[in-house]
C-alpha atoms as a PDB file:
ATOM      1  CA  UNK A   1      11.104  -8.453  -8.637  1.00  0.00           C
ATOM      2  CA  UNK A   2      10.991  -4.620  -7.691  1.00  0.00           C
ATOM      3  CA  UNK A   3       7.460  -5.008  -6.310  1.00  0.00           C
ATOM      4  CA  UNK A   4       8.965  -8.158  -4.122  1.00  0.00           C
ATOM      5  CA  UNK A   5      11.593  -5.528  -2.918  1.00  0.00           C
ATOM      6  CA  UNK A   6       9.251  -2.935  -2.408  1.00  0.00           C
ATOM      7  CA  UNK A   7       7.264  -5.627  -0.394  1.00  0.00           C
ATOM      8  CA  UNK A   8       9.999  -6.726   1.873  1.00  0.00           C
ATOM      9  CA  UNK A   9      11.696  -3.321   2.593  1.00  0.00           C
ATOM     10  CA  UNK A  10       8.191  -2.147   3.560  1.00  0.00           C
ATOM     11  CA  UNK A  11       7.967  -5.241   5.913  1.00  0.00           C
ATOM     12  CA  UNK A  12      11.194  -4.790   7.691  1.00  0.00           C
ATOM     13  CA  UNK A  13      10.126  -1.437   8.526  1.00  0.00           C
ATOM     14  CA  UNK A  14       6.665  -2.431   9.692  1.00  0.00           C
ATOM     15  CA  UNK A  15       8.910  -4.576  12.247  1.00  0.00           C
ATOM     16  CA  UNK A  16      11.632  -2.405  13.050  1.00  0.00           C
ATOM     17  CA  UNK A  17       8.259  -0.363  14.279  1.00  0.00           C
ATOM     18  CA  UNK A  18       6.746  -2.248  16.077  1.00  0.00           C
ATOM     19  CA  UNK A  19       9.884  -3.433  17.758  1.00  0.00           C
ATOM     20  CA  UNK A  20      10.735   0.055  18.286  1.00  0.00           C
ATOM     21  CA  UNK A  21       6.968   0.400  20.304  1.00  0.00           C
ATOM     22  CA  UNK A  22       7.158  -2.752  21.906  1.00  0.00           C
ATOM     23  CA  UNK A  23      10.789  -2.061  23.544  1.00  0.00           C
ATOM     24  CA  UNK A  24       9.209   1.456  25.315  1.00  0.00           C
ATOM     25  CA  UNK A  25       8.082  -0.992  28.417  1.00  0.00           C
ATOM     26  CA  UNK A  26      10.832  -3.385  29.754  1.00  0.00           C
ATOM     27  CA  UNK A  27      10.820  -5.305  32.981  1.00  0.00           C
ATOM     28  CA  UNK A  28      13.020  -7.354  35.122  1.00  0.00           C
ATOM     29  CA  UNK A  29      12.556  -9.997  37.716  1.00  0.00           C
ATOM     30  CA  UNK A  30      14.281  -9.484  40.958  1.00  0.00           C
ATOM     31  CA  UNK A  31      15.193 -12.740  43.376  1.00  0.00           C
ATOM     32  CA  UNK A  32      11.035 -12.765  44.285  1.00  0.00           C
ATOM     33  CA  UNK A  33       9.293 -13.608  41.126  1.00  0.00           C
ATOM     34  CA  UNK A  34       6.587 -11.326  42.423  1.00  0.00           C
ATOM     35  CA  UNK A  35       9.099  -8.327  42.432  1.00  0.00           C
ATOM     36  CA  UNK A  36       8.867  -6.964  38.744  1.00  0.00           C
ATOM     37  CA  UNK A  37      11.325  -3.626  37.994  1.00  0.00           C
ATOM     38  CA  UNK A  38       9.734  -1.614  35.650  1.00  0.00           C
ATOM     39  CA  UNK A  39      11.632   0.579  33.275  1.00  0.00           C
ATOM     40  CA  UNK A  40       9.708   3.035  30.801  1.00  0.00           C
ATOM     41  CA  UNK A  41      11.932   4.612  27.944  1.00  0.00           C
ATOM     42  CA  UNK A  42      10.700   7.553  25.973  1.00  0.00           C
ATOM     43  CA  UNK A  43       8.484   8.922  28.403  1.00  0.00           C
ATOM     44  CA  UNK A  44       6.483  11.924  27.013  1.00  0.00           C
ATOM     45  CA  UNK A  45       5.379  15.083  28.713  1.00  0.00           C
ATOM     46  CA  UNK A  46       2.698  14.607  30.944  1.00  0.00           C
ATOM     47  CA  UNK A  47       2.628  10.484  30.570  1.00  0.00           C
ATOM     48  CA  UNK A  48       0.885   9.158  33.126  1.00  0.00           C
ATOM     49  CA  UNK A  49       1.560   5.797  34.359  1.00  0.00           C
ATOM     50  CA  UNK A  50      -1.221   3.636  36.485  1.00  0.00           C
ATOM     51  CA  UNK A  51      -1.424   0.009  37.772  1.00  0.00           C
ATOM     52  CA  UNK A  52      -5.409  -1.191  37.239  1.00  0.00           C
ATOM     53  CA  UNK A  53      -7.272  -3.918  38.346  1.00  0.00           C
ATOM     54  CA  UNK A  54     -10.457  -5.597  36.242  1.00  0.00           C
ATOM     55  CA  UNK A  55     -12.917  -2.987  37.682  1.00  0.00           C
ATOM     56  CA  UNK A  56     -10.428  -0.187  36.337  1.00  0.00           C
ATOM     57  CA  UNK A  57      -9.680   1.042  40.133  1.00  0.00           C
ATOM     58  CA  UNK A  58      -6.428   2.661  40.344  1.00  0.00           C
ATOM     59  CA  UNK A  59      -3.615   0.900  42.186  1.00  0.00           C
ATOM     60  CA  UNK A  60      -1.204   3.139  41.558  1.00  0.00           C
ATOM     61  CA  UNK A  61      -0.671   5.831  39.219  1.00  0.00           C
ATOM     62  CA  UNK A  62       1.687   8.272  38.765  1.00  0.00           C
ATOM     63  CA  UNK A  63       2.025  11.608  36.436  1.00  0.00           C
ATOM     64  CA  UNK A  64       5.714  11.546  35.243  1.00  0.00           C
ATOM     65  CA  UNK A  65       7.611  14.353  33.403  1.00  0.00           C
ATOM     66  CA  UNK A  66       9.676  14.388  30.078  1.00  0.00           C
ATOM     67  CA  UNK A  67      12.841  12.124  30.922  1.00  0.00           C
ATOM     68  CA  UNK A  68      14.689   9.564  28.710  1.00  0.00           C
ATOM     69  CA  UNK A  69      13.468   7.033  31.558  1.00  0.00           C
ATOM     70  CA  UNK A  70      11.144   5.879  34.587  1.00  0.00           C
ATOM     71  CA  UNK A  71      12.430   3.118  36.685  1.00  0.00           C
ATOM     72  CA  UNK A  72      10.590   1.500  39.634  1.00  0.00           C
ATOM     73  CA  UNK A  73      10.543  -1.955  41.507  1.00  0.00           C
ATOM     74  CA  UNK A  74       6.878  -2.830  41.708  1.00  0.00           C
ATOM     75  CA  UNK A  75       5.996  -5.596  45.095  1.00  0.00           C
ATOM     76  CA  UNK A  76       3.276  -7.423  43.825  1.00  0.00           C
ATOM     77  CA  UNK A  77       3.104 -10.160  47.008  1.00  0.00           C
ATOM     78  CA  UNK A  78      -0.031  -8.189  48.665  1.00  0.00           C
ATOM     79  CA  UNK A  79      -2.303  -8.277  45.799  1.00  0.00           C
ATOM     80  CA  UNK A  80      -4.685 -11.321  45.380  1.00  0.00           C
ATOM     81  CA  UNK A  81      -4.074 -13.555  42.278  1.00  0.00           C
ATOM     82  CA  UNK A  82      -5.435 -12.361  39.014  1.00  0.00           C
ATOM     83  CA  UNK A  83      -5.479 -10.108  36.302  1.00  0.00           C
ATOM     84  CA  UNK A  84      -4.185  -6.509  36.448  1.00  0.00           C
ATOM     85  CA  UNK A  85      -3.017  -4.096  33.633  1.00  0.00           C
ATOM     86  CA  UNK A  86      -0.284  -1.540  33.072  1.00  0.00           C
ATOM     87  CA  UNK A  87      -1.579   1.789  31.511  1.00  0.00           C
ATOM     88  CA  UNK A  88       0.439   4.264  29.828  1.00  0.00           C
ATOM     89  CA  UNK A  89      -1.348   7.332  29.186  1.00  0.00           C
ATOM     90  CA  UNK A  90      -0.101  10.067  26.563  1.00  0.00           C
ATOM     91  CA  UNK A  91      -1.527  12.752  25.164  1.00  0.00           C
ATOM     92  CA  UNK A  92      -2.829  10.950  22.065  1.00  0.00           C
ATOM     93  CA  UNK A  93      -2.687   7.500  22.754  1.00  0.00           C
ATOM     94  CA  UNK A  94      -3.251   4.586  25.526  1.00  0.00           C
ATOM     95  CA  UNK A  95      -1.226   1.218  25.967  1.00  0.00           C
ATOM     96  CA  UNK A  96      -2.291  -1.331  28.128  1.00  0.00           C
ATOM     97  CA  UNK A  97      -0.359  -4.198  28.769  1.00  0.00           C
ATOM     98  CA  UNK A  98      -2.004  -7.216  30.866  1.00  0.00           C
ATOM     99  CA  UNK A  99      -0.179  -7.876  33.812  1.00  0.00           C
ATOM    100  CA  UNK A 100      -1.181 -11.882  35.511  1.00  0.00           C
ATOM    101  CA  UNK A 101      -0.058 -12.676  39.031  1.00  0.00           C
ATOM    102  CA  UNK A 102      -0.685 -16.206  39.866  1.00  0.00           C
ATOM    103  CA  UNK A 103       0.663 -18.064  43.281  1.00  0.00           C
ATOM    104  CA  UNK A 104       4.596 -17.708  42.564  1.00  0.00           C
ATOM    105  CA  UNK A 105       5.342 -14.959  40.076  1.00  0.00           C
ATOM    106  CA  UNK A 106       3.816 -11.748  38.098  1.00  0.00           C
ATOM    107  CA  UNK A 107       4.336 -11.570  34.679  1.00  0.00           C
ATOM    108  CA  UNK A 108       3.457  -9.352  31.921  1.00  0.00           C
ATOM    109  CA  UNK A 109       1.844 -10.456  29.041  1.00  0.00           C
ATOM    110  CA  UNK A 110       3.311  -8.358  26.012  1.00  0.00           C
ATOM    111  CA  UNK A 111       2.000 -10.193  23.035  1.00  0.00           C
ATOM    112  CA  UNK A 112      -1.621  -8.968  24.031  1.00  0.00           C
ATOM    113  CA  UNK A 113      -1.250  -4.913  24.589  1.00  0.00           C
ATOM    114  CA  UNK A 114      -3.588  -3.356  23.157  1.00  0.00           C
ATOM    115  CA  UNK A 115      -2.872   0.594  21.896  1.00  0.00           C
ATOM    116  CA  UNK A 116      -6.398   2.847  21.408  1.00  0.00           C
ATOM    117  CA  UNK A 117      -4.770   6.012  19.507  1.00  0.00           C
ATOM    118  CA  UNK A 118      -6.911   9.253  20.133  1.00  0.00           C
ATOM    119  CA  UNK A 119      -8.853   9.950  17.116  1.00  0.00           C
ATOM    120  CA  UNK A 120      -7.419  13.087  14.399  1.00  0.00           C
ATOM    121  CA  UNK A 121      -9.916  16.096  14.179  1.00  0.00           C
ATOM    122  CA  UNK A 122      -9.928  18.418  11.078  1.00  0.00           C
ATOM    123  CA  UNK A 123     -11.513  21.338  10.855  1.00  0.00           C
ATOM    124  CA  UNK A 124     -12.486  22.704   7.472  1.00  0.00           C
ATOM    125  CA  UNK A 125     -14.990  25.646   7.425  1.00  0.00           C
ATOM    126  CA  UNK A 126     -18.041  23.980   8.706  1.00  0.00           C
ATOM    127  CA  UNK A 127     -17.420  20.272   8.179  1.00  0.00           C
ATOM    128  CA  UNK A 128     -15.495  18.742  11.028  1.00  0.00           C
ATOM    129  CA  UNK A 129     -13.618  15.302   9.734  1.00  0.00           C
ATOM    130  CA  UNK A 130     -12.773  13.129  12.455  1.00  0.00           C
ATOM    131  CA  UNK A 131     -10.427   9.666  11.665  1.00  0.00           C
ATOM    132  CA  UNK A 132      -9.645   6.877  13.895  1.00  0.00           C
ATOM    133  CA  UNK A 133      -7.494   3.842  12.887  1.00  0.00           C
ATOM    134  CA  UNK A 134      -9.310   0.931  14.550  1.00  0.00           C
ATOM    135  CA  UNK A 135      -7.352  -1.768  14.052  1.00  0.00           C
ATOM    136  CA  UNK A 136      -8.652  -4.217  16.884  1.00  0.00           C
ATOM    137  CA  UNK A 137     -12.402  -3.451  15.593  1.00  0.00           C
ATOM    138  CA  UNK A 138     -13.478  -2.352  18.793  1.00  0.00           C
ATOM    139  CA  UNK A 139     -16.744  -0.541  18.839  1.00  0.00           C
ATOM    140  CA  UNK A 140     -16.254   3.588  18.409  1.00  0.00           C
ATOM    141  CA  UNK A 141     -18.568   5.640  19.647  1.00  0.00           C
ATOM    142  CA  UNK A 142     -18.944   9.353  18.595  1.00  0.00           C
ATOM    143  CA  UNK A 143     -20.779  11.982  19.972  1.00  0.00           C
ATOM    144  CA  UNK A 144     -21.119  15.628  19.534  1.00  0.00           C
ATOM    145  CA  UNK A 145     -22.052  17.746  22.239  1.00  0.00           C
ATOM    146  CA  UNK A 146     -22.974  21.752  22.158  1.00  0.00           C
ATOM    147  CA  UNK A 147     -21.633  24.108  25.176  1.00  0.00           C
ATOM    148  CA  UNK A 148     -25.031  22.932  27.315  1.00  0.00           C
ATOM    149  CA  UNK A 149     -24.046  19.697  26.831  1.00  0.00           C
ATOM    150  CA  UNK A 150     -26.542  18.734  24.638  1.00  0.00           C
ATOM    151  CA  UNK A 151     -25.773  15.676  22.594  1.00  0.00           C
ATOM    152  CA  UNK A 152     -26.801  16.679  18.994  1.00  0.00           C
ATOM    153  CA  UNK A 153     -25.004  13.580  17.529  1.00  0.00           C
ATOM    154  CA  UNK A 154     -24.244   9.968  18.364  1.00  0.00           C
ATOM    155  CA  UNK A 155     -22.800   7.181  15.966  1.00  0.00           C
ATOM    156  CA  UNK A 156     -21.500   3.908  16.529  1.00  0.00           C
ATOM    157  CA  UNK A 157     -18.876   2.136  14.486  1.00  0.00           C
ATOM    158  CA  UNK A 158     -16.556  -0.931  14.464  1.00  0.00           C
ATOM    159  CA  UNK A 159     -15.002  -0.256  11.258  1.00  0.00           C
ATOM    160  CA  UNK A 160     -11.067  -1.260  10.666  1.00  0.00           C
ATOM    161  CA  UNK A 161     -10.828   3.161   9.802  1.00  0.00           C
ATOM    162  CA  UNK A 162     -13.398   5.037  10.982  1.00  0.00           C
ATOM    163  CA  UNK A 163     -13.527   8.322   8.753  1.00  0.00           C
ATOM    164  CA  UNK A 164     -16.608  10.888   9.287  1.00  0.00           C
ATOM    165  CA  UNK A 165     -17.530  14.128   7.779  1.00  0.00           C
ATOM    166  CA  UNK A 166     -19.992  16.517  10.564  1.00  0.00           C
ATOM    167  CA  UNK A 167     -21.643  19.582   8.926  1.00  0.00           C
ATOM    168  CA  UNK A 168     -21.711  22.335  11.449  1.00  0.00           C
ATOM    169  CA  UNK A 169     -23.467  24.917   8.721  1.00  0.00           C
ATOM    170  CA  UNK A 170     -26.310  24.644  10.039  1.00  0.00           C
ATOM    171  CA  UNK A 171     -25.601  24.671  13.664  1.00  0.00           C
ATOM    172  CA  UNK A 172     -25.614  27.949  15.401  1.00  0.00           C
ATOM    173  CA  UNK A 173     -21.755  29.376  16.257  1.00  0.00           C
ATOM    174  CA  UNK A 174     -20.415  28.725  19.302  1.00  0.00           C
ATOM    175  CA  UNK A 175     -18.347  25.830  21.019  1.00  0.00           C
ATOM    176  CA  UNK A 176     -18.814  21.861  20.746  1.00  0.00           C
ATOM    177  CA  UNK A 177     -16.976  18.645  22.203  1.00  0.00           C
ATOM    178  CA  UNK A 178     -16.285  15.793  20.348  1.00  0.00           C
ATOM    179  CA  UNK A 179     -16.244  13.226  22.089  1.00  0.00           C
ATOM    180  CA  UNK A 180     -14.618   9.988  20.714  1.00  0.00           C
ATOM    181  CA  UNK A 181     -15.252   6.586  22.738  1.00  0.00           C
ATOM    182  CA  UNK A 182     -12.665   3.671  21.314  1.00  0.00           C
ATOM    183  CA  UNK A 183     -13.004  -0.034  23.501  1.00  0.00           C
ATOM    184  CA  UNK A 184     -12.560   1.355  27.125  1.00  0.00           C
ATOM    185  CA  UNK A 185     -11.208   4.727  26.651  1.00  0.00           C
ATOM    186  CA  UNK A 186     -13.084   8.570  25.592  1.00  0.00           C
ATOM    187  CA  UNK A 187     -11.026  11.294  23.784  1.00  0.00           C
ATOM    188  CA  UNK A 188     -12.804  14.700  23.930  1.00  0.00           C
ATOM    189  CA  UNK A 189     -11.579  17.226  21.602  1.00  0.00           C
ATOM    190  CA  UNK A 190     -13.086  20.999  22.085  1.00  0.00           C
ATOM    191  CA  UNK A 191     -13.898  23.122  18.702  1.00  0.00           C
ATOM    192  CA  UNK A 192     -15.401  26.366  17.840  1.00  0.00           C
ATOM    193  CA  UNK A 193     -17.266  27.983  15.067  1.00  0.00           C
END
């Protein structure tokens, strides 16, 4: 019975979690249903905010600062039909959210954004650990490159947690990038020995 408890108290805050996430991004239709209003809550320092298209070219993007919110009406009438997506952009993580425009309104589809979280480096002596929860399976890529930009290591994964151990004792001091690839995105992290 306590394990049950345990169980469903650990559930409801798995939800309240997500919920809490999922609410950062809210919209509003206007009169045209091609006229979204776009408010962003807990915006972080240095988010930055961008409107993409299939190809990934920019639409719009813009850098904003540490605020308790963003608001903006969006016109979406002058775009061709299709599939765009809303990128948010902080420090150590990426949502995208898909947004579809079809012949009489744009709509965002919420249920399907995806969040690539920037992998966590540690540092111990001359092992460098590097973890990445991977929870979509997308293929992870990491490489290790010395200040010439020499690639001296290159892995693939698609495991659900991606955990590595790099031994640098052999490597000559001096600075490296690692360089962490998850689905569409790259995180590059500088260290030094």
């Amino acid at each position: 019975m306590i394990k049950l408890i345990k169980n469903g108290l650990l559930s409801v805050t798995l939800l309240a979690t997500v919920a809490v996430n999922a609410s950062k991004i809210v919209t509003t239709k206007t009169a045209d249903a091609k006229v979204l209003n776009i408010t962003l809550t807990e915006i972080t320092k240095n988010e930055v905010l961008s409107i993409k298209d299939t190809n990934g070219v920019i639409l719009y993007t813009v850098k904003l600062q540490e605020t308790k919110s963003f608001n903006k009406k969006f016109d979406f009438n002058t775009l061709p039909n299709g599939v765009y997506f809303l990128e948010s952009k902080q420090l150590k993580e990426i949502t995208v959210t898909p947004l579809i425009l079809n012949e009489d309104k744009a709509s965002f589809l919420f249920n399907t954004t995806k969040t690539f979280t920037a992998p966590t480096l540690k540092v111990d002596e001359s092992i460098v650990r590097v973890f990445l929860k991977n929870f979509d399976k997308h293929p992870v890529n990491i490489s290790i490159y010395d200040s010439k930009g020499i690639e001296i290591v290159s892995e693939s994964n698609k495991e659900l947690v991606v955990y590595k151990d790099y031994d640098f004792s052999k490597l000559e001091k001096g600075n490296y990038t690692v360089s962490v690839s998850h689905g569409d995105y790259t995180f590059n992290e500088e260290i030094t020995f």
